[in-house]
C-alpha atoms as a PDB file:
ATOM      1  CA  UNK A   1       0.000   0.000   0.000  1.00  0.00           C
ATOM      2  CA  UNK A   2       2.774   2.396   1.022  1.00  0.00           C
ATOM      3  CA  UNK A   3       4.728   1.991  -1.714  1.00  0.00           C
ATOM      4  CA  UNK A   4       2.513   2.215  -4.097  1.00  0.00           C
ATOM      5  CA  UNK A   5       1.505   5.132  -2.781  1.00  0.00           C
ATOM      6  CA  UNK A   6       5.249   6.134  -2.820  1.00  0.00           C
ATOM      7  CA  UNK A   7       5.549   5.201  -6.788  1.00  0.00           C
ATOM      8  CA  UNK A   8       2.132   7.445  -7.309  1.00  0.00           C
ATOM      9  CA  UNK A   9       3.904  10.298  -5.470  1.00  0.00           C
ATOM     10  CA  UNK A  10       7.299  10.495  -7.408  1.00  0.00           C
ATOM     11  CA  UNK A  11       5.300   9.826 -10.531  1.00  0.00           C
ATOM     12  CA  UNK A  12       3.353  12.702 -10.239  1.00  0.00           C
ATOM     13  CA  UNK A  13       6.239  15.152  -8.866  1.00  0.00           C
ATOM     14  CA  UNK A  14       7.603  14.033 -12.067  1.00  0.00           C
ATOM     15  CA  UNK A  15       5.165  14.870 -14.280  1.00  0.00           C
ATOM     16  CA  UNK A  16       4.716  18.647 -12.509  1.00  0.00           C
ATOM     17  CA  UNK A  17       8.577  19.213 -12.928  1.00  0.00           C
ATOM     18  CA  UNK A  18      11.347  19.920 -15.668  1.00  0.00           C
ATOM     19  CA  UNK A  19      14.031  17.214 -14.889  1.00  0.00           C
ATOM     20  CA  UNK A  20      16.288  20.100 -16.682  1.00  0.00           C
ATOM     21  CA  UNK A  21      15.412  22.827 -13.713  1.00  0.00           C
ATOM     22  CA  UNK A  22      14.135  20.642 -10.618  1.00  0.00           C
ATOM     23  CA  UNK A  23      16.319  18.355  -8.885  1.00  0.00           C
ATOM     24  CA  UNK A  24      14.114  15.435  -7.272  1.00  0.00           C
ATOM     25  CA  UNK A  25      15.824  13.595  -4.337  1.00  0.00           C
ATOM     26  CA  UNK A  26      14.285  10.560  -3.468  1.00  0.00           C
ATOM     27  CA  UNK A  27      14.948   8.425  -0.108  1.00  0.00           C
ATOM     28  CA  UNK A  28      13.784   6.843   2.752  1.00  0.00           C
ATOM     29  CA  UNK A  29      14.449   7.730   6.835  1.00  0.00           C
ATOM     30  CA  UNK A  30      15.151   3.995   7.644  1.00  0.00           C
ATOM     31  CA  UNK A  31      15.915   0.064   6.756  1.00  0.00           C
ATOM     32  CA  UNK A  32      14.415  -2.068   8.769  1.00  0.00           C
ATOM     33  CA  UNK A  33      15.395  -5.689  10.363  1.00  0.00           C
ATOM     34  CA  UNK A  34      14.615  -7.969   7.512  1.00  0.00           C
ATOM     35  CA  UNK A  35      17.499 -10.351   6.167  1.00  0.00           C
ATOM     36  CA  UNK A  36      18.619 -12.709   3.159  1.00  0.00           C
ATOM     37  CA  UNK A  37      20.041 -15.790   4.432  1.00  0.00           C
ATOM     38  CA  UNK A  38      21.685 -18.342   3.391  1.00  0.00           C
ATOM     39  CA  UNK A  39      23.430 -19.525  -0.500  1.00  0.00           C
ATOM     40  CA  UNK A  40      19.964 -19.679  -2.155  1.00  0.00           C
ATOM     41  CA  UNK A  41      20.107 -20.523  -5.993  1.00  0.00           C
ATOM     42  CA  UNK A  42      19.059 -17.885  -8.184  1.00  0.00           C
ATOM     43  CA  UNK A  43      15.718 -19.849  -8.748  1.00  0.00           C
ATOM     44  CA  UNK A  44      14.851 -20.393  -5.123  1.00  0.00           C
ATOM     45  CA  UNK A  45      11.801 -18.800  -4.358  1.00  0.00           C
ATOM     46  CA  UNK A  46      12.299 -15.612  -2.439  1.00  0.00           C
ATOM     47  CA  UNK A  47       9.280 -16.049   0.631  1.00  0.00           C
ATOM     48  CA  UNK A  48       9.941 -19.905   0.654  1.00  0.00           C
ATOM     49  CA  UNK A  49      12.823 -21.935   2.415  1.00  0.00           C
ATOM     50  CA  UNK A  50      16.356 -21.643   1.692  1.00  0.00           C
ATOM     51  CA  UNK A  51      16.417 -24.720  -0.977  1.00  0.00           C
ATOM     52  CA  UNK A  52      18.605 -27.903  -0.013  1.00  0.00           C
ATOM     53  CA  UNK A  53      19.967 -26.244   3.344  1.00  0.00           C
ATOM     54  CA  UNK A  54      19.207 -26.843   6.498  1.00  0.00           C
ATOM     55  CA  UNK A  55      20.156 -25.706   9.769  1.00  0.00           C
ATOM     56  CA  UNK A  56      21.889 -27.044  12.615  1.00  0.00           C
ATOM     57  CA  UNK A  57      19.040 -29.058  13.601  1.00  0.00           C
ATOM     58  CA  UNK A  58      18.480 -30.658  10.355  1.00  0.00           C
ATOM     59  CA  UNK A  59      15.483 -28.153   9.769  1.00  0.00           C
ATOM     60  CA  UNK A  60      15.064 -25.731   6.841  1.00  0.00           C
ATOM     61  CA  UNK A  61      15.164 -22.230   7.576  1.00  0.00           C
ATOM     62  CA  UNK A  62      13.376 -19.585   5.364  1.00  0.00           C
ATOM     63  CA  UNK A  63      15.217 -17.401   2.884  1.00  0.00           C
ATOM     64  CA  UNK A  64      13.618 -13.922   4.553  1.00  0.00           C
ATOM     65  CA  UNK A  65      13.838 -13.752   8.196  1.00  0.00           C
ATOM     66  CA  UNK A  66      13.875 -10.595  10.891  1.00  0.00           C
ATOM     67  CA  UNK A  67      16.025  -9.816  13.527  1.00  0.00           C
ATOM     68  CA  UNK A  68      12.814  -9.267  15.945  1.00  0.00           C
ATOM     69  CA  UNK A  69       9.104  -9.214  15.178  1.00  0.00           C
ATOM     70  CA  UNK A  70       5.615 -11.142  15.351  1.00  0.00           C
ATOM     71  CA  UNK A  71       7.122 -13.932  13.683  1.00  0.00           C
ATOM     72  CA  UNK A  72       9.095 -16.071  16.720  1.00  0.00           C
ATOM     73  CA  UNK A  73       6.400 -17.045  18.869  1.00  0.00           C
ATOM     74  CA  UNK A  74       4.659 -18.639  15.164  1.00  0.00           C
ATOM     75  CA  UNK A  75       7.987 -20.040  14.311  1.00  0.00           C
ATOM     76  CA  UNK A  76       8.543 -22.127  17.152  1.00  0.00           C
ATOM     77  CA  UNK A  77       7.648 -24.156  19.916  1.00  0.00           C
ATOM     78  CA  UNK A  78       8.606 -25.568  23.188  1.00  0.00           C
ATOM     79  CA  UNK A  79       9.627 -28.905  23.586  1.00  0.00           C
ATOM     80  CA  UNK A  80      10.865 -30.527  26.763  1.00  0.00           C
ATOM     81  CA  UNK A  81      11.557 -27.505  28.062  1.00  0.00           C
ATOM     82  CA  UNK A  82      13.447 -25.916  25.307  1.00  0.00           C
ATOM     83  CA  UNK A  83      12.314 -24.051  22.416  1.00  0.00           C
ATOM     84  CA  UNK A  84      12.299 -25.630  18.872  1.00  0.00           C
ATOM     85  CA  UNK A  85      11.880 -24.428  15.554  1.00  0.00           C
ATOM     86  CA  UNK A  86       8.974 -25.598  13.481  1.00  0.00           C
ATOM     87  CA  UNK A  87       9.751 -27.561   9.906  1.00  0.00           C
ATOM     88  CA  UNK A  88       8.829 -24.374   7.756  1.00  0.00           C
ATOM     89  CA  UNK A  89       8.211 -27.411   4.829  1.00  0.00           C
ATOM     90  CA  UNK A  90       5.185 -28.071   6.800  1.00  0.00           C
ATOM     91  CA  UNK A  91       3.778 -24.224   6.835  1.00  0.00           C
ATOM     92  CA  UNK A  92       1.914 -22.613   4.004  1.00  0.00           C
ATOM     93  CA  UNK A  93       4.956 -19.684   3.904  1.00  0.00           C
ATOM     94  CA  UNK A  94       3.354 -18.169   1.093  1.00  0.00           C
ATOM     95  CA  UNK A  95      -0.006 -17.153   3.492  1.00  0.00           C
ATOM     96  CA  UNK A  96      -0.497 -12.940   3.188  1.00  0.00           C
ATOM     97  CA  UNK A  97      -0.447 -13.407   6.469  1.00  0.00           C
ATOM     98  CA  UNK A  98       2.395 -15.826   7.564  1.00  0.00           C
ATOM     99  CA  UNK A  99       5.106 -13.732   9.933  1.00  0.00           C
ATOM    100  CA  UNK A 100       8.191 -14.783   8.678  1.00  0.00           C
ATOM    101  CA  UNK A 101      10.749 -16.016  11.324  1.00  0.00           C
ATOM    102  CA  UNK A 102      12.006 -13.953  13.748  1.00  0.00           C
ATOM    103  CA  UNK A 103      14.774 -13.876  16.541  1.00  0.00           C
ATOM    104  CA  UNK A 104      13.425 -11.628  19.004  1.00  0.00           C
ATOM    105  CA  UNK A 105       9.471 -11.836  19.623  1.00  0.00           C
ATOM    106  CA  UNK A 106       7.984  -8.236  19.619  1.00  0.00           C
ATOM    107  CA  UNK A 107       4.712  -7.472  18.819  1.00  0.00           C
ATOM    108  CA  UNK A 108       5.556  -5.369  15.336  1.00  0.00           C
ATOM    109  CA  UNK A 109       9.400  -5.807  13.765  1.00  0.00           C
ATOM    110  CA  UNK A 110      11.767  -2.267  14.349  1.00  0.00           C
ATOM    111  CA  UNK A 111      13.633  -0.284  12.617  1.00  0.00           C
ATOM    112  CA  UNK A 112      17.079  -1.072  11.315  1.00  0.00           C
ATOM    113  CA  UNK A 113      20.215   0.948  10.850  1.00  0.00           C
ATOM    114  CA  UNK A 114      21.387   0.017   7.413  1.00  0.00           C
ATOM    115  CA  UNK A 115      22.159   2.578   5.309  1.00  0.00           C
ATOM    116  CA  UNK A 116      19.253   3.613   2.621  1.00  0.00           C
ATOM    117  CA  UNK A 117      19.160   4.526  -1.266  1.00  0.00           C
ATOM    118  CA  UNK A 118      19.083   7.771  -2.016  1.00  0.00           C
ATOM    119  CA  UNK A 119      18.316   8.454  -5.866  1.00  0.00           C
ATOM    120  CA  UNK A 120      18.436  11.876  -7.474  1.00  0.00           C
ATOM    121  CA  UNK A 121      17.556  13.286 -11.227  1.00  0.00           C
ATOM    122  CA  UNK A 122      18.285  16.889 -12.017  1.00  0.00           C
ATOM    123  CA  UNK A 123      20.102  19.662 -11.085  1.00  0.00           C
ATOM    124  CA  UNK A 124      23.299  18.784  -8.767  1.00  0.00           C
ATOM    125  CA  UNK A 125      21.821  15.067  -8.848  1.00  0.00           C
ATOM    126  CA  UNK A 126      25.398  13.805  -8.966  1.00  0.00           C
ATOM    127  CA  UNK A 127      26.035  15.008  -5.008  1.00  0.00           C
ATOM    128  CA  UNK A 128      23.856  11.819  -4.378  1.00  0.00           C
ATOM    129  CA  UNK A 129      25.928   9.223  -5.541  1.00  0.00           C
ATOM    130  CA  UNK A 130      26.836   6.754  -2.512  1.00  0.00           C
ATOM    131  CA  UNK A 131      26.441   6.080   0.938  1.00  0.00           C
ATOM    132  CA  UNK A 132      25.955   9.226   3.062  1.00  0.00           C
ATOM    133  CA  UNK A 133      25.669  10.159   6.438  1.00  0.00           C
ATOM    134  CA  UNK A 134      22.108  11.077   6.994  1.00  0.00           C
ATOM    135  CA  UNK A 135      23.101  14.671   8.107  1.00  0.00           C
ATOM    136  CA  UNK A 136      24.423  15.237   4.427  1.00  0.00           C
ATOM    137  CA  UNK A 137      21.481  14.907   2.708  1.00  0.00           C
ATOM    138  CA  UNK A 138      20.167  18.465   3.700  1.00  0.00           C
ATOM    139  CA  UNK A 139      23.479  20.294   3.316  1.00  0.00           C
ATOM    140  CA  UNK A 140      23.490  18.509  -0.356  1.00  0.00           C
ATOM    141  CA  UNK A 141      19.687  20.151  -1.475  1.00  0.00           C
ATOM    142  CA  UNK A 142      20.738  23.293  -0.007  1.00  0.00           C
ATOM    143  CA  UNK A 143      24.257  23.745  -1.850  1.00  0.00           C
ATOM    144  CA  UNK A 144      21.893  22.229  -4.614  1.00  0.00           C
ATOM    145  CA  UNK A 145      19.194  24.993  -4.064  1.00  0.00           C
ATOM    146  CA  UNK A 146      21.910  27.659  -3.659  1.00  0.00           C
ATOM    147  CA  UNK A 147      20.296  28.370  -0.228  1.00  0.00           C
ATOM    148  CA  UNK A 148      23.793  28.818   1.204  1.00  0.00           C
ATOM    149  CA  UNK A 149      23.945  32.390   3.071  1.00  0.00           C
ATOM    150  CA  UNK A 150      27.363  34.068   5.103  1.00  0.00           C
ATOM    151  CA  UNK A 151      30.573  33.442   3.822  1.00  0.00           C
ATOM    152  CA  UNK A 152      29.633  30.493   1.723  1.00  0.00           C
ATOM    153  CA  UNK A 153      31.189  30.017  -1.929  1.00  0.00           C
ATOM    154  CA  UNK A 154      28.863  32.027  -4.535  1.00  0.00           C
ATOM    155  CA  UNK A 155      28.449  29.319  -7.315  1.00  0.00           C
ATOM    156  CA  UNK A 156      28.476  30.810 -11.219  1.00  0.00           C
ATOM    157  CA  UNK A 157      24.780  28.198 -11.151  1.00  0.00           C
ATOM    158  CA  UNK A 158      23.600  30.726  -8.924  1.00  0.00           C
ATOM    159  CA  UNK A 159      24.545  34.097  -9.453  1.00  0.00           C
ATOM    160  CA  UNK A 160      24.182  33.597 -13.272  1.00  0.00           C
ATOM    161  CA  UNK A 161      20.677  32.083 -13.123  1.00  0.00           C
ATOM    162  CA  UNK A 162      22.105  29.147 -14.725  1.00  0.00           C
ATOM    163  CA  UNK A 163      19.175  27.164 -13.120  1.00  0.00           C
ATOM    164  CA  UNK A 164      16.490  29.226 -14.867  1.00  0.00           C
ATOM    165  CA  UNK A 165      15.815  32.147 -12.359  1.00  0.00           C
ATOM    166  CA  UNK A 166      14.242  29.126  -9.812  1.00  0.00           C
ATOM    167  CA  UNK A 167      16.866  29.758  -7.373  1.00  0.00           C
END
C-alpha cells in the first residue's frame, strides 16, 4: 500500500517538474530488520525456504527472516523444556499473512540501521551518488538549491541564473 503510494507520489512530482530545472531527491528515513540468508540458488523462491539447506538441527530455515518481530512465537515451539523451531516445509509460507521467522518476539518488527538509497535526477543530482551520512542529505539540497547564506562560496549556477531564475 505504502509503496505504491510512494511510486504514485514520485510519478506525479515528475510529471509537474522539468528534470532540466528541478532536482528530485528521493529516499527513505530507515531500513528495517529484515534479512537474506543463506546460499539460495538464483531460482529459489524468495518467501519460501532456503532450498537444499538446512540448519543445525536438520530443519530448513526460510530465505527472509527478521532480527525481531511477530514472527518467533509462530515459528517455534517448546519442547521438553526448550524451544524448537517448526519444519517451515510443513507451513503454508506463502499465506499474506504468515510472519516470517524472527529472533526476538515483539509485537511489530523495528527499525534497522542500514544505510538507505538515495536516488536523485536533475540539477546537482550527482552530489547523491553513494552512501551518506544522513546529516548530508540536507546540506546537499541546499548547496543544490543555492540556499547557502554568510561566507559560503557564490556558485556561477547561482549568481548567473544558470538554473532558470528558480533559485
Amino acid at each position: 500500500d505504502e509503496t505504491a503510494e510512494f511510486d504514485k507520489a514520485i510519478t506525479l512530482a515528475r510529471a509537474r517538474t522539468d528534470v532540466r530545472d528541478t532536482l528530485t531527491v528521493v529516499t527513505s528515513d530507515h531500513s528495517h530488520t529484515m534479512s537474506v540468508a543463506g546460499y539460495s540458488s538464483r531460482k529459489n523462491d524468495i518467501i519460501g525456504v532456503n532450498n537444499g539447506q538446512l540448519g543445525d538441527d536438520q530443519l530448513p530455515y526460510a530465505t527472509l527472516s527478521y532480527a525481531n518481530g511477530p514472527g518467533f512465537d509462530y515459528n517455534v515451539f517448546k519442547a521438553n523444556g526448550a524451544i524448537k523451531r517448526k519444519n517451515l516445509n510443513k507451513i503454508n509460507m506463502k499465506h499474506k499473512d504468515y510472519p516470517f521467522p524472527s529472533m526476538v518476539p515483539l509485537e511489530s518488527e523495528t527499525h534497522g540501521g542500514d544505510d538507505v538509497g538515495v536516488f536523485a535526477i536533475g540539477p546537482y543530482a550527482h552530489l547523491f551518488t553513494g552512501n551518506y551520512e544522513q546529516n548530508y542529505l540536507p546540506h546537499a539540497i541546499s548547496y543544490a538549491a543555492c540556499l547557502q547564506s554568510g561566507n559560503d562560496v557564490k556558485r556561477t549556477a547561482c549568481t548567473d541564473g544558470l538554473l532558470n531564475g528558480r533559485v
